[in-house]
N, C-alpha and C. Protein backbone atom coordinates (compact mmCIF):
# COMPACT_ATOMS: atom_id res chain seq x y z
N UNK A 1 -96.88 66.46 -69.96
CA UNK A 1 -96.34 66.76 -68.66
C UNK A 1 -95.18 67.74 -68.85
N UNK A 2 -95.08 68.81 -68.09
CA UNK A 2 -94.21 69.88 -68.05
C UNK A 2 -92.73 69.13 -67.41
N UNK A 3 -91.94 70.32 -67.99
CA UNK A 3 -90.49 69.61 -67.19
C UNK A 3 -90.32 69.85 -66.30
N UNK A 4 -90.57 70.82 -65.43
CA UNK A 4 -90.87 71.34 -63.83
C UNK A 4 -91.82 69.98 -63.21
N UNK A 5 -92.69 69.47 -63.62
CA UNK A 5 -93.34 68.55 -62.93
C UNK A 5 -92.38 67.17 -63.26
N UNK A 6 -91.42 66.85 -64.31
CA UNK A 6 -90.63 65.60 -64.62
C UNK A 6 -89.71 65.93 -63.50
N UNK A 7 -89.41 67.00 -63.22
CA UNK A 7 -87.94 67.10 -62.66
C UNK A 7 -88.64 66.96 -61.17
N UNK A 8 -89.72 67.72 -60.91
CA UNK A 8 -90.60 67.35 -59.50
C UNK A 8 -90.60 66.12 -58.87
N UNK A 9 -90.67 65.46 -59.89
CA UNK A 9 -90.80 64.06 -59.51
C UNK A 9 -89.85 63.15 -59.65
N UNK A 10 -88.80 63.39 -60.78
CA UNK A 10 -87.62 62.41 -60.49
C UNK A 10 -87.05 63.02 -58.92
N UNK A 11 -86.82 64.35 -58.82
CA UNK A 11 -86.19 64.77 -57.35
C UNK A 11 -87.04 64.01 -56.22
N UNK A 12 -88.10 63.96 -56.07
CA UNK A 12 -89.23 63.26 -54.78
C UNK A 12 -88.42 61.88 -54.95
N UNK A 13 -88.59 61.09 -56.34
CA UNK A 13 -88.10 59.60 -56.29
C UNK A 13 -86.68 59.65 -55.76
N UNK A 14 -85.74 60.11 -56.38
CA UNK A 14 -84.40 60.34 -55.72
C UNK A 14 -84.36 60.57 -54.42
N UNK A 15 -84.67 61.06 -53.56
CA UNK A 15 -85.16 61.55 -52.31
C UNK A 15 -85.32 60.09 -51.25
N UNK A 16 -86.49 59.66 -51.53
CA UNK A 16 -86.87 58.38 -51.22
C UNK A 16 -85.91 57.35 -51.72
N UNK A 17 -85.29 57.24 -52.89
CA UNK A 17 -84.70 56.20 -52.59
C UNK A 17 -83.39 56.72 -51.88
N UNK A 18 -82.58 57.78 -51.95
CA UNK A 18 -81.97 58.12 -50.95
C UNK A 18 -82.03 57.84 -49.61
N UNK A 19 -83.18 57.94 -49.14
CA UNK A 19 -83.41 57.83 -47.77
C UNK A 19 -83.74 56.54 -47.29
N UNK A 20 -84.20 55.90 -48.36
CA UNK A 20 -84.29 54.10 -47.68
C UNK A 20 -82.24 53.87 -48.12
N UNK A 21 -81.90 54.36 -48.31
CA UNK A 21 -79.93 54.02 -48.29
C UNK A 21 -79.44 54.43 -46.49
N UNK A 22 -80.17 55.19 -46.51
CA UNK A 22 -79.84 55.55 -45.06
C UNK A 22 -79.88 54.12 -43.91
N UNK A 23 -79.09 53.73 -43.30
CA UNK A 23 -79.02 52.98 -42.40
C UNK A 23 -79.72 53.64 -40.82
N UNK A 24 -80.41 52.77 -40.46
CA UNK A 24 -80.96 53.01 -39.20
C UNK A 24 -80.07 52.41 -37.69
N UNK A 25 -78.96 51.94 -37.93
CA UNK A 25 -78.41 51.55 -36.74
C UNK A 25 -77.88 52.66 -35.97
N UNK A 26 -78.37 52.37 -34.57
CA UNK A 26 -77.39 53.19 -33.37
C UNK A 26 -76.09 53.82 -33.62
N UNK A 27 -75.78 54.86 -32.98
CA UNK A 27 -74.50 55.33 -33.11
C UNK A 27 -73.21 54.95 -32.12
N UNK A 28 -74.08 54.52 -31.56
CA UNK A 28 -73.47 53.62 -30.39
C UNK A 28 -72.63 52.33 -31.13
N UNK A 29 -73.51 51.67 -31.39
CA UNK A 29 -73.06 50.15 -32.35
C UNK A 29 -72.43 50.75 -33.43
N UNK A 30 -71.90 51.89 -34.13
CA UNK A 30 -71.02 51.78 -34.88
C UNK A 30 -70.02 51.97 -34.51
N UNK A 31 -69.26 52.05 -33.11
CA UNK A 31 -68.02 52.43 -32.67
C UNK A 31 -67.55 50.94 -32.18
N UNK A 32 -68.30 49.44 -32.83
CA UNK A 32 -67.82 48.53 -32.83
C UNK A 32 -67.46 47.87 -34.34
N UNK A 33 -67.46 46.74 -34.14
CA UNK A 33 -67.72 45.65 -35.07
C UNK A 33 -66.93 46.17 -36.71
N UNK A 34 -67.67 45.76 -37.74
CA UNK A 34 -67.04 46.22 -38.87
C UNK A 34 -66.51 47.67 -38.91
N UNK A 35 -64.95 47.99 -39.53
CA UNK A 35 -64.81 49.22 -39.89
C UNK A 35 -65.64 49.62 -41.23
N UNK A 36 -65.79 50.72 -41.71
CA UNK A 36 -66.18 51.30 -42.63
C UNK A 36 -65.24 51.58 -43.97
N UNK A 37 -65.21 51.14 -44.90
CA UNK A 37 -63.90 51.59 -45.97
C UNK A 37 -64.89 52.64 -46.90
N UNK A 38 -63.79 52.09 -47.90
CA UNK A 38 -63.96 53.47 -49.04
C UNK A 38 -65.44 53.29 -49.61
N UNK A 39 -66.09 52.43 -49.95
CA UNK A 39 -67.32 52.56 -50.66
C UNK A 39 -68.54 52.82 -49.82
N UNK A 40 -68.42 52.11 -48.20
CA UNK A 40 -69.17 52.83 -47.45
C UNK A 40 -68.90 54.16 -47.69
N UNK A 41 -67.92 54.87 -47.10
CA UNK A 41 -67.16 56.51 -47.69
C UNK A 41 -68.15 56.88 -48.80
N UNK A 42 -68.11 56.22 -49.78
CA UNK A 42 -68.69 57.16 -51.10
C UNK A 42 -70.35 57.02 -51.19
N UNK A 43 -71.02 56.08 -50.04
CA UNK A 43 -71.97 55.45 -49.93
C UNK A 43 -72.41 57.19 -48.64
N UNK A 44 -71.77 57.05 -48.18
CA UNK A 44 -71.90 57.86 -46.55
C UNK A 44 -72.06 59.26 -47.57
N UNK A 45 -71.12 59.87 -48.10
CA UNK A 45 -70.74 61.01 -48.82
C UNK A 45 -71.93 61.36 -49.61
N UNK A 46 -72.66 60.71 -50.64
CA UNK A 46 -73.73 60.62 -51.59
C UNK A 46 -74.96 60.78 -50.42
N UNK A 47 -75.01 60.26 -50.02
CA UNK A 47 -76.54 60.31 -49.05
C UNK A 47 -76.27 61.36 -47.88
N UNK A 48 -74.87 62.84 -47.72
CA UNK A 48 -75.66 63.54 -46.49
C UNK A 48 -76.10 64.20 -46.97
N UNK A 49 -76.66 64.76 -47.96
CA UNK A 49 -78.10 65.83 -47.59
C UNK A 49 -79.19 65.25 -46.64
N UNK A 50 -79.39 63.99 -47.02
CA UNK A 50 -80.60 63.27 -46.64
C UNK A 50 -80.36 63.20 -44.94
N UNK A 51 -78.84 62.18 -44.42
CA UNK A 51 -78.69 62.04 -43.54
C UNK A 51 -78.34 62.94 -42.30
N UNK A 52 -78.11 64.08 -43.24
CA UNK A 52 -78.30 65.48 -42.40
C UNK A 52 -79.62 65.92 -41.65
N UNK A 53 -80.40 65.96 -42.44
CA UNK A 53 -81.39 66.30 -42.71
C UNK A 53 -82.29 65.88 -41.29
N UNK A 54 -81.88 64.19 -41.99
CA UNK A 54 -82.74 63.49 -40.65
C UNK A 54 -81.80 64.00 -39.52
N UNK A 55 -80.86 63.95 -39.22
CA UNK A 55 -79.73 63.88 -38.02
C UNK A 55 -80.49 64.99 -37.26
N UNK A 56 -81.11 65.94 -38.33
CA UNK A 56 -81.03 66.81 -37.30
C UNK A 56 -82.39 66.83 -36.23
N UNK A 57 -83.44 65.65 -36.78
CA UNK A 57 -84.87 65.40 -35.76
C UNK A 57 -84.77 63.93 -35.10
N UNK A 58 -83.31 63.37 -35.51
CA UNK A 58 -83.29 62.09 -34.62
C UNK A 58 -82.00 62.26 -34.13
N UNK A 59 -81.95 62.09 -32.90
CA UNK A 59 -80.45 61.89 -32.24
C UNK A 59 -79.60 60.50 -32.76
N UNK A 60 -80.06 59.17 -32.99
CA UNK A 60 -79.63 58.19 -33.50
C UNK A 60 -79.09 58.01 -34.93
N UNK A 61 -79.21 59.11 -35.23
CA UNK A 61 -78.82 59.35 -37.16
C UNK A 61 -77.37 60.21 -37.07
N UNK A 62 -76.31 59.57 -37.55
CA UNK A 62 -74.84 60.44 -37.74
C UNK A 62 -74.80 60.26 -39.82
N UNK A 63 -73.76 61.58 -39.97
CA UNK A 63 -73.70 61.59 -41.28
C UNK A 63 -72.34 60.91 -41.44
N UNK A 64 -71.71 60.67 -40.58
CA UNK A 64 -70.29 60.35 -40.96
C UNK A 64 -69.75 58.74 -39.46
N UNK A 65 -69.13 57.73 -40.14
CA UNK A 65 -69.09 56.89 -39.76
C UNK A 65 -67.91 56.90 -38.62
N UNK A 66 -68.02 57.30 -37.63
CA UNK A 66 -66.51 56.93 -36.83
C UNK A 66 -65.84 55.88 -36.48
N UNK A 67 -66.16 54.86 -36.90
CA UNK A 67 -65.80 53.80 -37.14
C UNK A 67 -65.22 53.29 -38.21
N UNK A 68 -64.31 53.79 -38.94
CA UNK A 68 -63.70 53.53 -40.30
C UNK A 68 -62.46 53.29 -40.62
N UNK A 69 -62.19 53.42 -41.47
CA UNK A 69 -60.56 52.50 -41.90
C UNK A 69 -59.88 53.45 -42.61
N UNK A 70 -60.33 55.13 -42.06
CA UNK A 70 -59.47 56.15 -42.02
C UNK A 70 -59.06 56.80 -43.27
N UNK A 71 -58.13 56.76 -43.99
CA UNK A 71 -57.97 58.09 -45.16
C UNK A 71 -58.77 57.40 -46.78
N UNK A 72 -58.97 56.36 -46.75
CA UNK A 72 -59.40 55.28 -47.74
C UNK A 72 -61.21 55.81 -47.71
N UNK A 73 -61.74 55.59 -46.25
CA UNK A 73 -63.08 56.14 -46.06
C UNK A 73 -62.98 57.81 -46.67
N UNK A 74 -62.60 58.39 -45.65
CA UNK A 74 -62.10 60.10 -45.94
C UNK A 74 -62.51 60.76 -47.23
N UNK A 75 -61.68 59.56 -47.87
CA UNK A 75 -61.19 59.84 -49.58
C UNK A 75 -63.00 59.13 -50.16
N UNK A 76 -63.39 58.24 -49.89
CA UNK A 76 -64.48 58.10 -50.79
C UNK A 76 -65.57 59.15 -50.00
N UNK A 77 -65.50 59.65 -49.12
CA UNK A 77 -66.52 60.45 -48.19
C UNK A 77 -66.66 61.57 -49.08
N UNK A 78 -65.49 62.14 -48.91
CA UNK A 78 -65.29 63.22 -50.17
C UNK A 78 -65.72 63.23 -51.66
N UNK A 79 -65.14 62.26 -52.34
CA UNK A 79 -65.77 61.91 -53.69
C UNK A 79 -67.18 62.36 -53.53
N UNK A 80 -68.24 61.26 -52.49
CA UNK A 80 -69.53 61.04 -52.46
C UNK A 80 -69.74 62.48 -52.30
N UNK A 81 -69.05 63.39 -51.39
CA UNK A 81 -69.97 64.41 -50.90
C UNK A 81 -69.66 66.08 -51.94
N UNK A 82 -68.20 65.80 -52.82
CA UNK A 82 -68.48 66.69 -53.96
C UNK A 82 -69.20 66.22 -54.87
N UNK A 83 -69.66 64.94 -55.16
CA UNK A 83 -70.55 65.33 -56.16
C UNK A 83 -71.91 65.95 -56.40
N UNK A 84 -72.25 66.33 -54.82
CA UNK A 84 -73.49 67.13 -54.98
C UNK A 84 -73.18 68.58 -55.59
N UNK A 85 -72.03 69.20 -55.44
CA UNK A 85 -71.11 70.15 -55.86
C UNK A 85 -71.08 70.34 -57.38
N UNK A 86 -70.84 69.24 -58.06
CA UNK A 86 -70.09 68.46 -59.78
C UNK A 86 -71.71 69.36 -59.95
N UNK A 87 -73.07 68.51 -58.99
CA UNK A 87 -74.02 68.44 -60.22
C UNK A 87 -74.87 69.96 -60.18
N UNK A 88 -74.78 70.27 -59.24
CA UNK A 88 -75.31 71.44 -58.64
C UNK A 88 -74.36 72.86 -59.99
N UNK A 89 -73.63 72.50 -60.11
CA UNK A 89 -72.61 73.26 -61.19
C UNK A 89 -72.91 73.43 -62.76
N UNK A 90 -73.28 72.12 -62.75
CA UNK A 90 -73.62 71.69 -64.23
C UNK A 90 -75.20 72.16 -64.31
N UNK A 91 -76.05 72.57 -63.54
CA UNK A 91 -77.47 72.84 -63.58
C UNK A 91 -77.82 74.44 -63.93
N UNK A 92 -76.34 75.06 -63.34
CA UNK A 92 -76.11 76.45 -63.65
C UNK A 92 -75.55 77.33 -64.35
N UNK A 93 -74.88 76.40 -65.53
CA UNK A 93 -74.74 77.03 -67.03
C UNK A 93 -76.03 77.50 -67.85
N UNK A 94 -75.87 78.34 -68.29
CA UNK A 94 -76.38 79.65 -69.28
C UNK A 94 -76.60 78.24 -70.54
N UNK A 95 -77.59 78.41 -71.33
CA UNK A 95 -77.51 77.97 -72.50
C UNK A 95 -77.62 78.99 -73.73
């Protein structure tokens, strides 16, 4: 098996399990009940490509929680969402 087809396919699996991380609740119901902290944050941050993605063919899909516990979320949102940045970097060194 070629590495174009390994990497084909770990990306598809990543993908999918990405997207079953995605929560399906209303956006409505998150402007109650539990706030959101930091590991949701790094949880939220890691999964928007995906939750973008969808957001943009379902109205009920947000990438970012407004319901949260403010610079603690922020701060892991961030983490989660440079590291698509970290890896995307490291793929584009010269050997």
């Amino acid at each position: 098996m070629s590495k174009k087809v390994k990497l084909s396919i770990l990306l598809i699996l990543t993908s999918i399990l990405l997207y079953s991380c995605a929560t399906t609740q209303p956006v409505g119901d998150c402007l109650t009940g539990n706030r959101a902290g930091f590991f949701h944050g790094l949880l939220h941050g890691f999964i928007t490509p995906v939750s973008f993605i969808v957001s943009l063919f379902k109205d009920d899909v947000a990438i970012y929680a407004v319901n949260n516990s403010g610079g603690f979320y922020d701060l892991g949102f961030l983490l989660g969402s440079g590291g698509w940045g970290f890896w995307a970097g490291k793929g584009s060194k010269k050997r």
